[in-house]
PDB file of N, CA and C in Angstrom:
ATOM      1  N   UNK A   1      47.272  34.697  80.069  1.00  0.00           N
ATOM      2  CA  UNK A   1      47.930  33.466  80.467  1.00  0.00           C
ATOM      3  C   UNK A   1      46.945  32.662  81.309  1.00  0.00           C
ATOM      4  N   UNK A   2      47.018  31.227  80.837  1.00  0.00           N
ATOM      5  CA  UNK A   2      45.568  30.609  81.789  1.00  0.00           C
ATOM      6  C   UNK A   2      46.330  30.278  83.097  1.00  0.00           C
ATOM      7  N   UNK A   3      45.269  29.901  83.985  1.00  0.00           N
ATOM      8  CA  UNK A   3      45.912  29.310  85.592  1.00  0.00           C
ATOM      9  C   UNK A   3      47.222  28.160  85.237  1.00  0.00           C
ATOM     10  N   UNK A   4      46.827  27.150  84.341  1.00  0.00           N
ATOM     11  CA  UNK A   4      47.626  26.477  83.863  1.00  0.00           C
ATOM     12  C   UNK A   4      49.138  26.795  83.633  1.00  0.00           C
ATOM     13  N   UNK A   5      49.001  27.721  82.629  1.00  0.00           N
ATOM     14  CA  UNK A   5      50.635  28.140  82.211  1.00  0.00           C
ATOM     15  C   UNK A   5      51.345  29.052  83.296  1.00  0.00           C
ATOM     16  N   UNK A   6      50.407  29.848  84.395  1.00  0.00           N
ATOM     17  CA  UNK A   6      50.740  30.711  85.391  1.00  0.00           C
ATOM     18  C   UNK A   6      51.318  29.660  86.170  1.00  0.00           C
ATOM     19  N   UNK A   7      51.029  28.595  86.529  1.00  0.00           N
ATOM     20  CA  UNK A   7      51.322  27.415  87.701  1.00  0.00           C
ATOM     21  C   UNK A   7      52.674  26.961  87.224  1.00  0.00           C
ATOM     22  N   UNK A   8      52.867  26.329  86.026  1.00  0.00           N
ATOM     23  CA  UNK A   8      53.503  25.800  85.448  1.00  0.00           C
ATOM     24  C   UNK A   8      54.949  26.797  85.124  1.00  0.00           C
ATOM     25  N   UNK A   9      54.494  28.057  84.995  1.00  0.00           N
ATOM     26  CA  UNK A   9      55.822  29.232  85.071  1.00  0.00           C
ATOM     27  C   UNK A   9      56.363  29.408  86.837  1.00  0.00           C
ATOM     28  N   UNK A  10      55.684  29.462  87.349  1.00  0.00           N
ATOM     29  CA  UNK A  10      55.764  29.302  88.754  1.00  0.00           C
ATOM     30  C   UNK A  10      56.809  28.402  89.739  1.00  0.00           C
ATOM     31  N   UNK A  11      56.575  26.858  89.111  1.00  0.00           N
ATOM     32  CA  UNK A  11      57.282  25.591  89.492  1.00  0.00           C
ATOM     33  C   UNK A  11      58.563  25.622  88.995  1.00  0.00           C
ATOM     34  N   UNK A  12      58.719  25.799  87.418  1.00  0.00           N
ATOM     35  CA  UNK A  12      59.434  25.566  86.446  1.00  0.00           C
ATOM     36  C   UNK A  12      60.676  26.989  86.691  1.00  0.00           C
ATOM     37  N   UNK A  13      60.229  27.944  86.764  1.00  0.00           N
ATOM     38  CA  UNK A  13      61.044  28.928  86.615  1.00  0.00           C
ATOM     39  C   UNK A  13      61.079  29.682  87.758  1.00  0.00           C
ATOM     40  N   UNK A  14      60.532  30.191  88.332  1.00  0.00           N
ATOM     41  CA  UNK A  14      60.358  31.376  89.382  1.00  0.00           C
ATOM     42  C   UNK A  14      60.661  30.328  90.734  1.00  0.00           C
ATOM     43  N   UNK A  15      60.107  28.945  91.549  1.00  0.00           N
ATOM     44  CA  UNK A  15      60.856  28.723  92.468  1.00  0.00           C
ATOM     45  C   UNK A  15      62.394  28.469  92.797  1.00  0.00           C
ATOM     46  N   UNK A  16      62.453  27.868  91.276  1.00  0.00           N
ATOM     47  CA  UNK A  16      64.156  27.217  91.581  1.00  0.00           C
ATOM     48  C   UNK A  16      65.125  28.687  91.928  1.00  0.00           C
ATOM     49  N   UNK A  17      64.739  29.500  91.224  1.00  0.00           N
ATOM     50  CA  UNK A  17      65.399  30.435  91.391  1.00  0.00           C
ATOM     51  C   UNK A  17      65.615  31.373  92.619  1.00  0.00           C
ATOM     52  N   UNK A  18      64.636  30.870  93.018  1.00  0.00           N
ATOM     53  CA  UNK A  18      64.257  31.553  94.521  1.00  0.00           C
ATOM     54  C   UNK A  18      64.414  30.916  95.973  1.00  0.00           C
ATOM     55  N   UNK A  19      65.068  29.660  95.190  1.00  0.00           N
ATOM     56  CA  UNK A  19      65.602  28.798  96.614  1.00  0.00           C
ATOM     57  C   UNK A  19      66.945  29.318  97.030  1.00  0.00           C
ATOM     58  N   UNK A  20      67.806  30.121  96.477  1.00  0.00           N
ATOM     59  CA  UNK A  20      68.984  30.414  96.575  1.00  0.00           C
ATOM     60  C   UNK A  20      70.500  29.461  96.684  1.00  0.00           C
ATOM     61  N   UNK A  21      70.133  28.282  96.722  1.00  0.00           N
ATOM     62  CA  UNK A  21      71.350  26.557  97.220  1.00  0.00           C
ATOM     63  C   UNK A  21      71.899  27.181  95.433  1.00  0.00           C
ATOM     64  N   UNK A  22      71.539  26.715  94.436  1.00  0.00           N
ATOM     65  CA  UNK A  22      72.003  26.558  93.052  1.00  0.00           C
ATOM     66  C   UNK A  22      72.839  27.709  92.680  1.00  0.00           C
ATOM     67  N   UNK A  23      71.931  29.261  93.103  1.00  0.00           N
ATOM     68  CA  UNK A  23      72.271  30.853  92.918  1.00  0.00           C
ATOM     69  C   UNK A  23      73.767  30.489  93.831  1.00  0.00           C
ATOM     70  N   UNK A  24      73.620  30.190  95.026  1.00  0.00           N
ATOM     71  CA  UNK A  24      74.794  30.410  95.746  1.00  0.00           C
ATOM     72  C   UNK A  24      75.907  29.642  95.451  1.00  0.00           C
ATOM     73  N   UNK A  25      75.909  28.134  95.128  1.00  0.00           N
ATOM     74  CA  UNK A  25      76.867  27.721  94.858  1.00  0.00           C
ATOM     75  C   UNK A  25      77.340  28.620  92.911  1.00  0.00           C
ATOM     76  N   UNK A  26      76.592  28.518  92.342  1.00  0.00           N
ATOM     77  CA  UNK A  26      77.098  29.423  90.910  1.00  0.00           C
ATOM     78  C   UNK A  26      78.112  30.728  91.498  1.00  0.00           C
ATOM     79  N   UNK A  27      77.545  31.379  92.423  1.00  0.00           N
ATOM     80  CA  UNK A  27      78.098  32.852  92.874  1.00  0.00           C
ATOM     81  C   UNK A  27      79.392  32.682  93.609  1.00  0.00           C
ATOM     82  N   UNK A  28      79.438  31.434  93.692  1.00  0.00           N
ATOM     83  CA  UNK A  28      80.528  31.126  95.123  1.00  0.00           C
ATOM     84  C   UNK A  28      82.243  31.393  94.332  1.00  0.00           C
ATOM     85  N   UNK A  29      82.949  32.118  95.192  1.00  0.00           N
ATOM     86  CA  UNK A  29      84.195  32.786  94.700  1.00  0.00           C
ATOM     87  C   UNK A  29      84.794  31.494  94.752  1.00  0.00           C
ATOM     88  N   UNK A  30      85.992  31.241  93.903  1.00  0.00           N
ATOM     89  CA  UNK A  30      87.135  30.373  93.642  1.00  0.00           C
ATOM     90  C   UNK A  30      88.026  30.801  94.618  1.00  0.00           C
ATOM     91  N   UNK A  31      88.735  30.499  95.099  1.00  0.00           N
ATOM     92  CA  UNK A  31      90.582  30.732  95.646  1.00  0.00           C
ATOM     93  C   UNK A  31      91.398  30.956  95.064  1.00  0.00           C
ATOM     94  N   UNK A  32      91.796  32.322  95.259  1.00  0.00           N
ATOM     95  CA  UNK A  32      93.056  32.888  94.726  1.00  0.00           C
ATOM     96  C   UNK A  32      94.331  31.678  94.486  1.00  0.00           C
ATOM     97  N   UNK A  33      94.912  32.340  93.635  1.00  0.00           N
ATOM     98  CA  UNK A  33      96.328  31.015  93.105  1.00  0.00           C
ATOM     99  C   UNK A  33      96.769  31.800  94.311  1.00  0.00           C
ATOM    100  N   UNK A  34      97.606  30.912  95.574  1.00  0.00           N
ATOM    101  CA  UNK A  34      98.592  30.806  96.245  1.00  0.00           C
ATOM    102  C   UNK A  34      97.989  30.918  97.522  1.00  0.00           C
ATOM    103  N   UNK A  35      96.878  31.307  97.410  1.00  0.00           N
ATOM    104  CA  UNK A  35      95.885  31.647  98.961  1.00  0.00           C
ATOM    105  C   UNK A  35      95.862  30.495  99.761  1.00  0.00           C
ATOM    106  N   UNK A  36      96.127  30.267 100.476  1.00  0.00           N
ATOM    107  CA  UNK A  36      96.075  28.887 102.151  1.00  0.00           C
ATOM    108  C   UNK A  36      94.713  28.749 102.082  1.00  0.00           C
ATOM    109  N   UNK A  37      94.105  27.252 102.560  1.00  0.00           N
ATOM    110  CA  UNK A  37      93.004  27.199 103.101  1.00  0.00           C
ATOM    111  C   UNK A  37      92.941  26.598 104.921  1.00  0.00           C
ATOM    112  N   UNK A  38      91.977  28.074 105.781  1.00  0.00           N
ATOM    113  CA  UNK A  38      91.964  27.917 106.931  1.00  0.00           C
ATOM    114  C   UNK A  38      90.410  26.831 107.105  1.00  0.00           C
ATOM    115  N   UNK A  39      90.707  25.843 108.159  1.00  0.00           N
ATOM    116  CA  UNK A  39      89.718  25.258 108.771  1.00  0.00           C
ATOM    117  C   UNK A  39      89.023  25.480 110.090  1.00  0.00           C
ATOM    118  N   UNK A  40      88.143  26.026 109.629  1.00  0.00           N
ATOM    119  CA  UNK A  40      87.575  26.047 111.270  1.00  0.00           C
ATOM    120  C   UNK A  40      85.822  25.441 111.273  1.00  0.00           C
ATOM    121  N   UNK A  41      85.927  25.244 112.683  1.00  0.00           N
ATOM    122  CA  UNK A  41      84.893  24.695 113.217  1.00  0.00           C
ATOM    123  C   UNK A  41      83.407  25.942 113.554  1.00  0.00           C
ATOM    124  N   UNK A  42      82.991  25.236 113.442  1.00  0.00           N
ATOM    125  CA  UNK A  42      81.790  26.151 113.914  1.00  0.00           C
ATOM    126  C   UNK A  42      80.876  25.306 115.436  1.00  0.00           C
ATOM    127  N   UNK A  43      80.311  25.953 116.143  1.00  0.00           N
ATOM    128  CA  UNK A  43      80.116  25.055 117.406  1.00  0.00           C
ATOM    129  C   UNK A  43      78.306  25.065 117.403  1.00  0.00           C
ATOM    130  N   UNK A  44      78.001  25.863 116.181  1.00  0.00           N
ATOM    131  CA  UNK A  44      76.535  25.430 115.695  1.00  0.00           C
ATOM    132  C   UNK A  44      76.250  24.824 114.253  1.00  0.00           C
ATOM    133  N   UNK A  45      75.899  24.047 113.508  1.00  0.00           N
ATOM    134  CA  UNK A  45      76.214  24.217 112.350  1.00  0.00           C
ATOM    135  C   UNK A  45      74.822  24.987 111.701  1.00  0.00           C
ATOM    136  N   UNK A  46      75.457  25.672 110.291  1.00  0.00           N
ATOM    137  CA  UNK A  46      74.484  26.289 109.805  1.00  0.00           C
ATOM    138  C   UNK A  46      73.362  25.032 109.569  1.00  0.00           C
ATOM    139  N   UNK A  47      71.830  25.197 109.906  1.00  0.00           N
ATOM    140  CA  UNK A  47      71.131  24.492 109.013  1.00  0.00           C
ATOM    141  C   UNK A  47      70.179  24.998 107.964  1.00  0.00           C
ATOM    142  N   UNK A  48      70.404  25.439 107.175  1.00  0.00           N
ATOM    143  CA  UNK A  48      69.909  26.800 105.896  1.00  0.00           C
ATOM    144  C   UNK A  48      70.786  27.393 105.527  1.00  0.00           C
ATOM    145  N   UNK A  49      69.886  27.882 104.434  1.00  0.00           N
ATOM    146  CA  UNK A  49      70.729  28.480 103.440  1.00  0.00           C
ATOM    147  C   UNK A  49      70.873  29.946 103.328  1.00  0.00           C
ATOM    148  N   UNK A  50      69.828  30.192 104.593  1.00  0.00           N
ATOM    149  CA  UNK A  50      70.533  31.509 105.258  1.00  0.00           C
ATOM    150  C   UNK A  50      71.513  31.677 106.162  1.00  0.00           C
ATOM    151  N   UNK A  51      71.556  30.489 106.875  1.00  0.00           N
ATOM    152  CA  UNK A  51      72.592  30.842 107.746  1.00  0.00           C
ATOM    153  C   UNK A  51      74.210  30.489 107.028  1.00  0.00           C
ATOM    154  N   UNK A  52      74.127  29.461 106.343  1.00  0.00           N
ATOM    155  CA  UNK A  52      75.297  29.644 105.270  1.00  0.00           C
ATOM    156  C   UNK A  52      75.673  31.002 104.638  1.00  0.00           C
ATOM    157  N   UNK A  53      74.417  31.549 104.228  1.00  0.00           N
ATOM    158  CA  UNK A  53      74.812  32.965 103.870  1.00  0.00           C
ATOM    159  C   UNK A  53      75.761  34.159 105.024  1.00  0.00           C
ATOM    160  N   UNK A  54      74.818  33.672 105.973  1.00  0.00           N
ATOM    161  CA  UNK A  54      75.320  34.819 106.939  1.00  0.00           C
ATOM    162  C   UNK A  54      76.909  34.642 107.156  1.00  0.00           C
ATOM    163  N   UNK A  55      77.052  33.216 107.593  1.00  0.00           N
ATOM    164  CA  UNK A  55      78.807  32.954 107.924  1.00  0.00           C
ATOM    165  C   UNK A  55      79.618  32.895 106.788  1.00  0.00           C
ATOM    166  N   UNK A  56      78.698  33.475 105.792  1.00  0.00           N
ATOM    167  CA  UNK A  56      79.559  33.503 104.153  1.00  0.00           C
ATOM    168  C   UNK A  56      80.031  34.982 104.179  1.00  0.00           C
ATOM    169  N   UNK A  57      78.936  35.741 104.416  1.00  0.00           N
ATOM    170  CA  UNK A  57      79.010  37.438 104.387  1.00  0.00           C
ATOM    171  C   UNK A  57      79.856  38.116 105.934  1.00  0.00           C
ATOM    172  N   UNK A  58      79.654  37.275 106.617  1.00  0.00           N
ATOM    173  CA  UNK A  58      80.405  37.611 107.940  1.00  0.00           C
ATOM    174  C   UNK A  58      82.056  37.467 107.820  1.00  0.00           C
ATOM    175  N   UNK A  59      82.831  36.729 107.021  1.00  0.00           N
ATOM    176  CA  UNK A  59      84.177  36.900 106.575  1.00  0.00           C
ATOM    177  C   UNK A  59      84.096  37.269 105.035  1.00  0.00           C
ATOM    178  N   UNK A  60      83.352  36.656 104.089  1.00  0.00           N
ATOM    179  CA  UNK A  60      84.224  37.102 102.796  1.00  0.00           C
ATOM    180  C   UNK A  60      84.589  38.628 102.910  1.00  0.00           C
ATOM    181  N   UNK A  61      84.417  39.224 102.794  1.00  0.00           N
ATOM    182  CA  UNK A  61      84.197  41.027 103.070  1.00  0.00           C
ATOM    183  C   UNK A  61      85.970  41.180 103.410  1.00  0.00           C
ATOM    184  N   UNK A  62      86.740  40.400 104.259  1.00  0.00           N
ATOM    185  CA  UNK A  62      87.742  40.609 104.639  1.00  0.00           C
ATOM    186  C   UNK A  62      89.197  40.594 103.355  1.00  0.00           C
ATOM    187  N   UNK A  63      89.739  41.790 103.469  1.00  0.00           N
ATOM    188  CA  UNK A  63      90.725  41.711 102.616  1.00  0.00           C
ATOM    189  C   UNK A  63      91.875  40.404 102.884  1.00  0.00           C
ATOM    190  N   UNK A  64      92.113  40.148 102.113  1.00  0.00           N
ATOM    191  CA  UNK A  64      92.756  38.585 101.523  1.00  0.00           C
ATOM    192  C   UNK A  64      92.288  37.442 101.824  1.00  0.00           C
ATOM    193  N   UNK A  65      90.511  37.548 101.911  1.00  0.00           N
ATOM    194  CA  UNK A  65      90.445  36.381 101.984  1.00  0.00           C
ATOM    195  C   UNK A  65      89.334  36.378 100.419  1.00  0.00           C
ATOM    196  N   UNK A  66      89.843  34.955  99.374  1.00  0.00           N
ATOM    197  CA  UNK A  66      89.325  35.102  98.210  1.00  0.00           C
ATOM    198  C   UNK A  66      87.944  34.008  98.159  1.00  0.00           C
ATOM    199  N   UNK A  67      88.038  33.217  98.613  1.00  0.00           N
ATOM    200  CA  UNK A  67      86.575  32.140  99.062  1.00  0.00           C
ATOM    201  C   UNK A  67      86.359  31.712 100.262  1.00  0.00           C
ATOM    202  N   UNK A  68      84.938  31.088 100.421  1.00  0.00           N
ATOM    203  CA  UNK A  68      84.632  30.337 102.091  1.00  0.00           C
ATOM    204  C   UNK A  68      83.651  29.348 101.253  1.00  0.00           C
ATOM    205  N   UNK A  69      84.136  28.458 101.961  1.00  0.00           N
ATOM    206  CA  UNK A  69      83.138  27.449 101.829  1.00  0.00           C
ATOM    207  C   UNK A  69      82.170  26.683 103.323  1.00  0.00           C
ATOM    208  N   UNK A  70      81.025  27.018 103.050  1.00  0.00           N
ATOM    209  CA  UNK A  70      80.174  26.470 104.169  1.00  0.00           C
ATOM    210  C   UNK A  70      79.098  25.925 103.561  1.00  0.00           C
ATOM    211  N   UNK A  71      79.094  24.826 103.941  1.00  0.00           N
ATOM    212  CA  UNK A  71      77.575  23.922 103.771  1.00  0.00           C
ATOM    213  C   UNK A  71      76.979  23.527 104.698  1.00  0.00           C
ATOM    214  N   UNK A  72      75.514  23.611 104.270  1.00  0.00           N
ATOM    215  CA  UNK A  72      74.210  23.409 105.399  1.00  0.00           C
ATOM    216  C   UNK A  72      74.611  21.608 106.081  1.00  0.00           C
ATOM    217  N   UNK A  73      74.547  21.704 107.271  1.00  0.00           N
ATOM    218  CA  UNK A  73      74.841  20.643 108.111  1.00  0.00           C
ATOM    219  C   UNK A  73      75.816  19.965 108.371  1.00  0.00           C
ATOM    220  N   UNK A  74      77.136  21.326 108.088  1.00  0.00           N
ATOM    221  CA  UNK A  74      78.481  20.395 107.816  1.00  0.00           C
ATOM    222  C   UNK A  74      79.191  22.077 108.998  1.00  0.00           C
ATOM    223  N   UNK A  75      79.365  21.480 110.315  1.00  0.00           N
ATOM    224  CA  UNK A  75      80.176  22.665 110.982  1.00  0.00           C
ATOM    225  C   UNK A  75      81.620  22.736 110.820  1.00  0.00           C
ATOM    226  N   UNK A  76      82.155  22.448 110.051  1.00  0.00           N
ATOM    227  CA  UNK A  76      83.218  23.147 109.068  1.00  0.00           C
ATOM    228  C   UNK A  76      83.490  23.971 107.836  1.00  0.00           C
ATOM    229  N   UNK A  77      84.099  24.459 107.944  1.00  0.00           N
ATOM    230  CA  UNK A  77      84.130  25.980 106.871  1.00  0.00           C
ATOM    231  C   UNK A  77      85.897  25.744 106.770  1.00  0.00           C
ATOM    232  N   UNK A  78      85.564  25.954 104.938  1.00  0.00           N
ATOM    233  CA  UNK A  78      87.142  26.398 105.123  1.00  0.00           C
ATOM    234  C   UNK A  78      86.854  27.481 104.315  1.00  0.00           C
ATOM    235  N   UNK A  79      88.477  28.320 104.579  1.00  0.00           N
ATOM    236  CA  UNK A  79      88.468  29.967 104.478  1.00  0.00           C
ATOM    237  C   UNK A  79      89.992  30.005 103.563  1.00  0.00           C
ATOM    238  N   UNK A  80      89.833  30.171 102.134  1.00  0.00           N
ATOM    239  CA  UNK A  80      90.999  30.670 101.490  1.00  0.00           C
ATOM    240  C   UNK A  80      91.420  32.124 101.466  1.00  0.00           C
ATOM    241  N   UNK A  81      92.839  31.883 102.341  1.00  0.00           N
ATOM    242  CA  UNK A  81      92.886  33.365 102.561  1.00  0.00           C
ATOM    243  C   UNK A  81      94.528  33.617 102.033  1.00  0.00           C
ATOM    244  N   UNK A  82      94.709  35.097 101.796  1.00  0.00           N
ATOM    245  CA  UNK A  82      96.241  35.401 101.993  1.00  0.00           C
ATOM    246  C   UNK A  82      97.048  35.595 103.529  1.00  0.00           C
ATOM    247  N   UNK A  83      97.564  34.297 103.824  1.00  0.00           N
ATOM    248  CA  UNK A  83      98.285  34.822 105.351  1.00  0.00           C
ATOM    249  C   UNK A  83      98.968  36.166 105.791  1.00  0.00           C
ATOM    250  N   UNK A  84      99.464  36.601 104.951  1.00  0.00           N
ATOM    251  CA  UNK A  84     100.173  37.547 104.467  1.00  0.00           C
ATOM    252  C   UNK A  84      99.067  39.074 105.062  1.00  0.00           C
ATOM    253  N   UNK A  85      97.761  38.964 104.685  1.00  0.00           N
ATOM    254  CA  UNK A  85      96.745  40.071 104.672  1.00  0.00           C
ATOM    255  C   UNK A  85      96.057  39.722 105.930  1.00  0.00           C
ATOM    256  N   UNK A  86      95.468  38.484 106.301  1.00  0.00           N
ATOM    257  CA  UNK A  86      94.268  38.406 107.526  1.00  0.00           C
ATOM    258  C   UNK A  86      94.625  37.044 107.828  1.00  0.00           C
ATOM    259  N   UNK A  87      95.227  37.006 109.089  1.00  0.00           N
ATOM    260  CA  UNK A  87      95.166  35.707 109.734  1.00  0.00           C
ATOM    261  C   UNK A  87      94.059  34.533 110.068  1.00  0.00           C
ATOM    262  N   UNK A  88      94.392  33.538 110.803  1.00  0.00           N
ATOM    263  CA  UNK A  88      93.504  32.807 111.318  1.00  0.00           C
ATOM    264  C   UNK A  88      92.429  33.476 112.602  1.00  0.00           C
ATOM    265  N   UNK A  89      93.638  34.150 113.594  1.00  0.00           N
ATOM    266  CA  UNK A  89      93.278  34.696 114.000  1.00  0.00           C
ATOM    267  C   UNK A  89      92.304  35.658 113.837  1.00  0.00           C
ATOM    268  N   UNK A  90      92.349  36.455 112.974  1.00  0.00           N
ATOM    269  CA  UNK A  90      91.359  37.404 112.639  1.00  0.00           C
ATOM    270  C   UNK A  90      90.202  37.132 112.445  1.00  0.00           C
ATOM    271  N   UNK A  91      90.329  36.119 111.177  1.00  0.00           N
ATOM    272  CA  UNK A  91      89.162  35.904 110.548  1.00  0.00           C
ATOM    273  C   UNK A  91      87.840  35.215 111.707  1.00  0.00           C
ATOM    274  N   UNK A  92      88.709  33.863 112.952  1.00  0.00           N
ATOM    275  CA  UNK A  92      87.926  33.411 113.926  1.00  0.00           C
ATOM    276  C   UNK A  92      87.296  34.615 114.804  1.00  0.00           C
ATOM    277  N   UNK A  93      88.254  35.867 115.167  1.00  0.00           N
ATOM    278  CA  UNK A  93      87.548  37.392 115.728  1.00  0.00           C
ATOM    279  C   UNK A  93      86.161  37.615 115.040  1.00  0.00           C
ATOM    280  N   UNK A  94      86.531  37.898 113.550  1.00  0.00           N
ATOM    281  CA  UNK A  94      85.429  38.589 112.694  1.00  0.00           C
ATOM    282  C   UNK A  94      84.392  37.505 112.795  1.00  0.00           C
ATOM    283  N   UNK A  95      84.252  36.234 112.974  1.00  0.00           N
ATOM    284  CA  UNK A  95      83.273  35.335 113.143  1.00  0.00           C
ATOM    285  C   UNK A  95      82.623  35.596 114.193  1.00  0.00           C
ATOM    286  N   UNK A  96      83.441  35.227 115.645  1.00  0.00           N
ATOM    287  CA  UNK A  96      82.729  35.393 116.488  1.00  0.00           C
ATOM    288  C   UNK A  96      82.003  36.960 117.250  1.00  0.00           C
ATOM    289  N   UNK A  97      82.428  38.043 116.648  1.00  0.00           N
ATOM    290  CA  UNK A  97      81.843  39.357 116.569  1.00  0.00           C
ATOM    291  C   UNK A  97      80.405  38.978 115.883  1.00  0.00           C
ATOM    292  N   UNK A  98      80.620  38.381 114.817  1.00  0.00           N
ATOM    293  CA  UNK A  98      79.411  38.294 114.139  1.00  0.00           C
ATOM    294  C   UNK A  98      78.167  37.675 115.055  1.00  0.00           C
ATOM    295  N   UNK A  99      78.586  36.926 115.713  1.00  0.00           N
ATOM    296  CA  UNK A  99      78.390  35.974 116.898  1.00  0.00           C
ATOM    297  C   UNK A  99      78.061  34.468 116.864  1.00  0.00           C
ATOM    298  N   UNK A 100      78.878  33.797 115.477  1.00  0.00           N
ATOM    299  CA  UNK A 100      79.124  32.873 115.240  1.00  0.00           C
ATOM    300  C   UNK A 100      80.483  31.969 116.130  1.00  0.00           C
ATOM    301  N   UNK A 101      80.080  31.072 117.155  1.00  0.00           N
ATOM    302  CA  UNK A 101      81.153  30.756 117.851  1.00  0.00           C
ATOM    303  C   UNK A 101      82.214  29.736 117.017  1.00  0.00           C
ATOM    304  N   UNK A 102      83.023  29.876 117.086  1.00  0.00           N
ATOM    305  CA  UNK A 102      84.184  29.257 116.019  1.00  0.00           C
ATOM    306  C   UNK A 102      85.324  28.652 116.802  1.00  0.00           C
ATOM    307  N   UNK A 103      85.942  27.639 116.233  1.00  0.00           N
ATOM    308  CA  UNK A 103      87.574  27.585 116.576  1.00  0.00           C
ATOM    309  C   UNK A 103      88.103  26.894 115.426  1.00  0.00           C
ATOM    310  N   UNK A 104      89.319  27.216 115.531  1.00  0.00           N
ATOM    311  CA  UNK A 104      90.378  26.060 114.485  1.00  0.00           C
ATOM    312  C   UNK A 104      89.876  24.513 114.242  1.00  0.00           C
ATOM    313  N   UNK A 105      89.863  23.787 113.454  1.00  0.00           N
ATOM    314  CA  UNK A 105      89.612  22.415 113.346  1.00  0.00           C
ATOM    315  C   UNK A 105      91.292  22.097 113.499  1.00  0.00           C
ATOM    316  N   UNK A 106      91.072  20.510 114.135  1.00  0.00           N
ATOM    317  CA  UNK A 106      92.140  20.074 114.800  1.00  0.00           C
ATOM    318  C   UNK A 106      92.458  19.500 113.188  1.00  0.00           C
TER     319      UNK A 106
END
């Protein structure tokens, strides 16, 4: 393979894939039919797409909750959950354990 086609596989195929924004929104769970969506604040906002990850992996994990949505530079998150399984309450606990400081959006 010359330098050429190595560069050109590089740009074309191997970075996009490796930025993770495109991977993550494709991967991103839907909301259960009947699941509530909770709003909360965040009192840093993520700026990356790691730290989106982290406050993604820091609640989804929780039983009844079926999606989160967080985007880079937006300190709101909402959290589709079953009320029924994990409260508001909870889920703002499991955040700020994580040590993401959180509250309810008004």
């Amino acid at each position: 393979m010359s330098c050429r086609a190595a560069l050109l596989f590089l740009v074309v195929v191997w970075l996009p894939a490796c930025s993770g924004s495109e991977a993550a929104a494709a991967a991103a769970r839907q909301p259960a039919p009947g699941h509530v969506a909770a709003t909360l604040k965040l009192d840093d906002e993520p700026y990356c797409d790691s730290c989106v990850h982290r406050v993604t992996e820091a609640i989804n994990w929780l039983p009844g909750v079926s999606a989160v949505d967080v985007k880079v530079g937006d300190p709101n998150i909402k959290v589709w959950h079953d009320p029924s399984s994990v409260t508001d309450a909870k889920i703002l606990e499991v955040l700020n354990k994580a040590g993401e400081k959180a509250s309810l959006a008004p």
